[in-house]
N, C-alpha and C. Protein backbone atom coordinates (compact mmCIF):
# COMPACT_ATOMS: atom_id res chain seq x y z
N UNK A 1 -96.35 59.80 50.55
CA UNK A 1 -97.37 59.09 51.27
C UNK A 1 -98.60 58.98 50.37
N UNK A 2 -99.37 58.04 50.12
CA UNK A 2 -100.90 57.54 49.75
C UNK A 2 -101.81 57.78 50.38
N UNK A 3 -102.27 58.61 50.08
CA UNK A 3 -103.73 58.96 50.61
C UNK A 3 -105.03 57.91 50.24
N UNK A 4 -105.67 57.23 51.27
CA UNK A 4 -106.49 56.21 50.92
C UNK A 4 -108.07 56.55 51.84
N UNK A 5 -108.87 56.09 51.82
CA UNK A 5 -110.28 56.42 51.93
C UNK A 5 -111.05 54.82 52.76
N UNK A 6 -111.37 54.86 53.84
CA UNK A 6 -111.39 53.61 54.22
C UNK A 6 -112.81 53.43 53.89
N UNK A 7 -112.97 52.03 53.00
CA UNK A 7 -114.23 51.89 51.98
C UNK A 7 -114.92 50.82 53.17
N UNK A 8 -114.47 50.03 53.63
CA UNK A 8 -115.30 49.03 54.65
C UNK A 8 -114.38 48.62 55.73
N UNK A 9 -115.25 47.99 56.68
CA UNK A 9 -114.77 47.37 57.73
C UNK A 9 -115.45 46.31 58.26
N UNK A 10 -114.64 45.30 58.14
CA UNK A 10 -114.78 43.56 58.56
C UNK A 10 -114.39 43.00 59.97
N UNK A 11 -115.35 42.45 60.51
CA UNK A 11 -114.76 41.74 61.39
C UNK A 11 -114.70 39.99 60.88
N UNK A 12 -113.62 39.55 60.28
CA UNK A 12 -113.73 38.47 59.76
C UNK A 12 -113.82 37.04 61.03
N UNK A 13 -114.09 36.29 60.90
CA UNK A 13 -114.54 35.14 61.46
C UNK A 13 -114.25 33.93 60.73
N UNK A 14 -112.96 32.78 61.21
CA UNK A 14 -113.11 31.62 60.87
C UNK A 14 -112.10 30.92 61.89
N UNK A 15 -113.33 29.97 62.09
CA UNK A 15 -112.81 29.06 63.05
C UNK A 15 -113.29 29.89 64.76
N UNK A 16 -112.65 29.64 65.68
CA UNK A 16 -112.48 29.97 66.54
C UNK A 16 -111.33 31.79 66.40
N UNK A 17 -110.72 31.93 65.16
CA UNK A 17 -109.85 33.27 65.03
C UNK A 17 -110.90 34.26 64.52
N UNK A 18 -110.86 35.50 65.46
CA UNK A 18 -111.66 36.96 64.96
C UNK A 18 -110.69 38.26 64.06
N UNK A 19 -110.93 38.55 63.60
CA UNK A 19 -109.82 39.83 63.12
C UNK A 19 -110.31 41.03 62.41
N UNK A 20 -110.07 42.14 62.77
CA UNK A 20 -110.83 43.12 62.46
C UNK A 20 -110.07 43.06 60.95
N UNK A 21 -110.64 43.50 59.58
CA UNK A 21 -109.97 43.71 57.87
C UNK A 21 -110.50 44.78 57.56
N UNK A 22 -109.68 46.29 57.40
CA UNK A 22 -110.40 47.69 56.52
C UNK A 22 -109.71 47.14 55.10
N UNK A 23 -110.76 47.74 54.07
CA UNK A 23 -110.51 47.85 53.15
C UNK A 23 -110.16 49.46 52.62
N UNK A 24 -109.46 49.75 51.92
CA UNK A 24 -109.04 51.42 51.81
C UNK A 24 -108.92 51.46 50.49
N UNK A 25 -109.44 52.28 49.95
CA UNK A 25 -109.12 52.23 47.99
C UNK A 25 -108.64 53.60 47.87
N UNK A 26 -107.63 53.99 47.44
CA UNK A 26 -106.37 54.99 47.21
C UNK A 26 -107.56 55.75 45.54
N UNK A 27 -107.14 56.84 45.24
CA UNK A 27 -108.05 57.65 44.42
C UNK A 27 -107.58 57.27 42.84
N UNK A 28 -106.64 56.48 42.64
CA UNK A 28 -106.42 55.95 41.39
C UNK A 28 -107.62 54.48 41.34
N UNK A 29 -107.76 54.39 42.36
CA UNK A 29 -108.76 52.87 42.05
C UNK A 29 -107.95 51.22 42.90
N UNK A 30 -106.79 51.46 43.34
CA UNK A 30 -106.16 50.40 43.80
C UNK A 30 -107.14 50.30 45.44
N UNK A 31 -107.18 48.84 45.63
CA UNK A 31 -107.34 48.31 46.66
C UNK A 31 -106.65 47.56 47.74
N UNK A 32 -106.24 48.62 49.06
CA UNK A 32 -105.47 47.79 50.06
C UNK A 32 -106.29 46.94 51.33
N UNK A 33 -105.67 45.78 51.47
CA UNK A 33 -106.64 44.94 52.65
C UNK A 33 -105.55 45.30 53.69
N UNK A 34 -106.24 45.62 54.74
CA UNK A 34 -105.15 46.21 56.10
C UNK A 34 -105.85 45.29 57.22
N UNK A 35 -105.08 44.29 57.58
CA UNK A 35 -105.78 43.48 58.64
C UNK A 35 -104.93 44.09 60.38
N UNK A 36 -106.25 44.24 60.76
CA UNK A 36 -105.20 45.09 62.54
C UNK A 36 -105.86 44.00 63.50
N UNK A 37 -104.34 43.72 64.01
CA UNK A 37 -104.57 42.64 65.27
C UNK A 37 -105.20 43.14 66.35
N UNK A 38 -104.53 44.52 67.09
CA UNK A 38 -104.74 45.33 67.95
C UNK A 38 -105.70 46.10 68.02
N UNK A 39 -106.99 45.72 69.07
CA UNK A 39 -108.09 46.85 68.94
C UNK A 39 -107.79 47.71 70.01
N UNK A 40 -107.08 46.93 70.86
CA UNK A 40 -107.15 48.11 72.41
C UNK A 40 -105.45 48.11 72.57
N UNK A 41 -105.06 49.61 73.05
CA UNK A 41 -103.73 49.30 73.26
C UNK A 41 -103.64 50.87 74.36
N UNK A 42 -102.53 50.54 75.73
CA UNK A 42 -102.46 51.13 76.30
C UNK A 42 -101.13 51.86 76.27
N UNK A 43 -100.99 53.25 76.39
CA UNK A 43 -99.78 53.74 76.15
C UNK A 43 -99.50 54.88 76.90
N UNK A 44 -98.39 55.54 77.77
CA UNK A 44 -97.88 56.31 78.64
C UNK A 44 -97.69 57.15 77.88
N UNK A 45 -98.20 58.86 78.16
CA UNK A 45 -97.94 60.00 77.60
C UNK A 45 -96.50 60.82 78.11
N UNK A 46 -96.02 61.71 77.82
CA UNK A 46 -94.55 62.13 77.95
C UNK A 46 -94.83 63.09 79.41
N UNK A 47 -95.99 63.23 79.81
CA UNK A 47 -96.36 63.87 81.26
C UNK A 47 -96.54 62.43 82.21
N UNK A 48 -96.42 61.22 81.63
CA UNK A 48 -96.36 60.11 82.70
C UNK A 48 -97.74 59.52 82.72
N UNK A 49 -99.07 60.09 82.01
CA UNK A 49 -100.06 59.46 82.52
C UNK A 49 -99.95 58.26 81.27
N UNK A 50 -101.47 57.35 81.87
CA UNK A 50 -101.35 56.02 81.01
C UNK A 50 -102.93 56.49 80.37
N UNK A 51 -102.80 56.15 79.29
CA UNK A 51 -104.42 56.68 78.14
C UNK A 51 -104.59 55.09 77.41
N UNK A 52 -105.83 55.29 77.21
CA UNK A 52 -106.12 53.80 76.86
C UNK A 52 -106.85 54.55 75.18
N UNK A 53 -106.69 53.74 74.00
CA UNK A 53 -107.08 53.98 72.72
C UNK A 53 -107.59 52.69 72.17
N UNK A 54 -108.77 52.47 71.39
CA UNK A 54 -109.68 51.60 71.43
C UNK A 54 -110.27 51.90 69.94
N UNK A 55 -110.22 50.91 68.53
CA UNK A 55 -110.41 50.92 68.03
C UNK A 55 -112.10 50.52 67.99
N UNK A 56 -112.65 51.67 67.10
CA UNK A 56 -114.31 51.57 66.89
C UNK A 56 -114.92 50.35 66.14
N UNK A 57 -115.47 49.66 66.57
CA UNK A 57 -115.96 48.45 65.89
C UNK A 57 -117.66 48.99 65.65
N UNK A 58 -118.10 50.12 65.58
CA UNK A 58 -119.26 50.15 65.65
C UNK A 58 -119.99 50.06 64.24
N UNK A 59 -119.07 50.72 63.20
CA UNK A 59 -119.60 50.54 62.07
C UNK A 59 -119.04 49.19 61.10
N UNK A 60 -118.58 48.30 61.97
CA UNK A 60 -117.57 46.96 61.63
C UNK A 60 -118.95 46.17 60.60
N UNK A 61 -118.81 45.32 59.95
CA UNK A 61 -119.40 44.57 59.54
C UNK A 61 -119.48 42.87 60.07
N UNK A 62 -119.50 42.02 60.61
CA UNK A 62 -119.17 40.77 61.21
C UNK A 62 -119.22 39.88 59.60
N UNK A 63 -118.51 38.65 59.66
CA UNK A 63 -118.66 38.39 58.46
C UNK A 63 -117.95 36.95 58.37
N UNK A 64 -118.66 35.90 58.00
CA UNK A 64 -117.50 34.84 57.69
C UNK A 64 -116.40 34.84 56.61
N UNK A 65 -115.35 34.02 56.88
CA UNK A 65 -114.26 34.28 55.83
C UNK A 65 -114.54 33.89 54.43
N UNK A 66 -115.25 32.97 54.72
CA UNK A 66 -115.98 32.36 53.08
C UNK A 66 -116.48 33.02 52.33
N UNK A 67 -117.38 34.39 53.39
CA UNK A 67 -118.57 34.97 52.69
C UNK A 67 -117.57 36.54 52.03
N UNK A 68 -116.20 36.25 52.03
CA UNK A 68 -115.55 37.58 51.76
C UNK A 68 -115.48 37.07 50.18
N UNK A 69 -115.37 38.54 49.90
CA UNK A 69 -114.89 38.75 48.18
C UNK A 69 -113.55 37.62 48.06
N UNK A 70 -113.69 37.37 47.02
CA UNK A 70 -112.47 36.19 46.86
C UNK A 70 -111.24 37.13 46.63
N UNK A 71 -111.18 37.94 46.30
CA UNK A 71 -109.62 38.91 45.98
C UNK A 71 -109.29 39.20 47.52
N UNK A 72 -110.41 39.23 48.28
CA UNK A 72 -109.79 39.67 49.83
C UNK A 72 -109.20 38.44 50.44
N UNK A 73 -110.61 37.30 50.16
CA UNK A 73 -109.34 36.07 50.67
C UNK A 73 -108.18 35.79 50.48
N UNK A 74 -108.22 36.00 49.20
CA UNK A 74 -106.20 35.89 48.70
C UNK A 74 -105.36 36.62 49.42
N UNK A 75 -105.75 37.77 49.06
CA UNK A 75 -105.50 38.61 49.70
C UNK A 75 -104.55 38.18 51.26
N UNK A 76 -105.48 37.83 52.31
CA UNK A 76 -105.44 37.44 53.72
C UNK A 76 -104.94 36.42 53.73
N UNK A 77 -104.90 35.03 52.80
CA UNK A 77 -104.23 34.18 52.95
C UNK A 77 -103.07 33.72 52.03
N UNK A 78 -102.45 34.82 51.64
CA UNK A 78 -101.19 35.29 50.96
C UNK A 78 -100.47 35.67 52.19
N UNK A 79 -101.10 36.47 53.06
CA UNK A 79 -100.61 37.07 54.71
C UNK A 79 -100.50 35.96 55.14
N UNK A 80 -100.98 34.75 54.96
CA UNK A 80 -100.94 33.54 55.88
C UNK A 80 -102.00 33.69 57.71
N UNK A 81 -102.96 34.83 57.36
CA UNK A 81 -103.13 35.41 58.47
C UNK A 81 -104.56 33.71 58.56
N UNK A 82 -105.32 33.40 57.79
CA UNK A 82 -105.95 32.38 58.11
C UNK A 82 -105.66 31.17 57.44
């Protein structure tokens, strides 16, 4: 497993599509773009109850897609994600 260090967090913006993008840089220096669709997701524990988990947008950055580093755009639209 890779141990990585999450360096930022994007909420990218283009068009009418939002998407949260961490960036994580691993301790050799490599850079992964991790785009997560899912901020809220509800899930049943093995005692039956239902728990709700909610990704933190508080320290997010908002950001247009234009205004991203160009290696991240590739990046994202290599994913075909915009």
């Amino acid at each position: 497993m890779l141990r990585t260090e999450v360096e930022r967090v994007y909420i990218v913006k283009k068009g009418s599509k939002r998407l949260v993008v961490e960036l994580h840089r691993s301790s050799d220096g490599k850079l992964f773009v991790v785009p997560i669709y899912a901020t809220k997701h509800v899930y049943v524990t093995k005692d039956g109850n239902e728990k709700e988990w909610e990704y933190d947008l508080s320290k997010a950055e908002e950001i247009d897609y234009m205004s991203l580093p160009r290696n991240i755009r590739e990046a994202l639209s290599r994913l075909q994600i915009f």
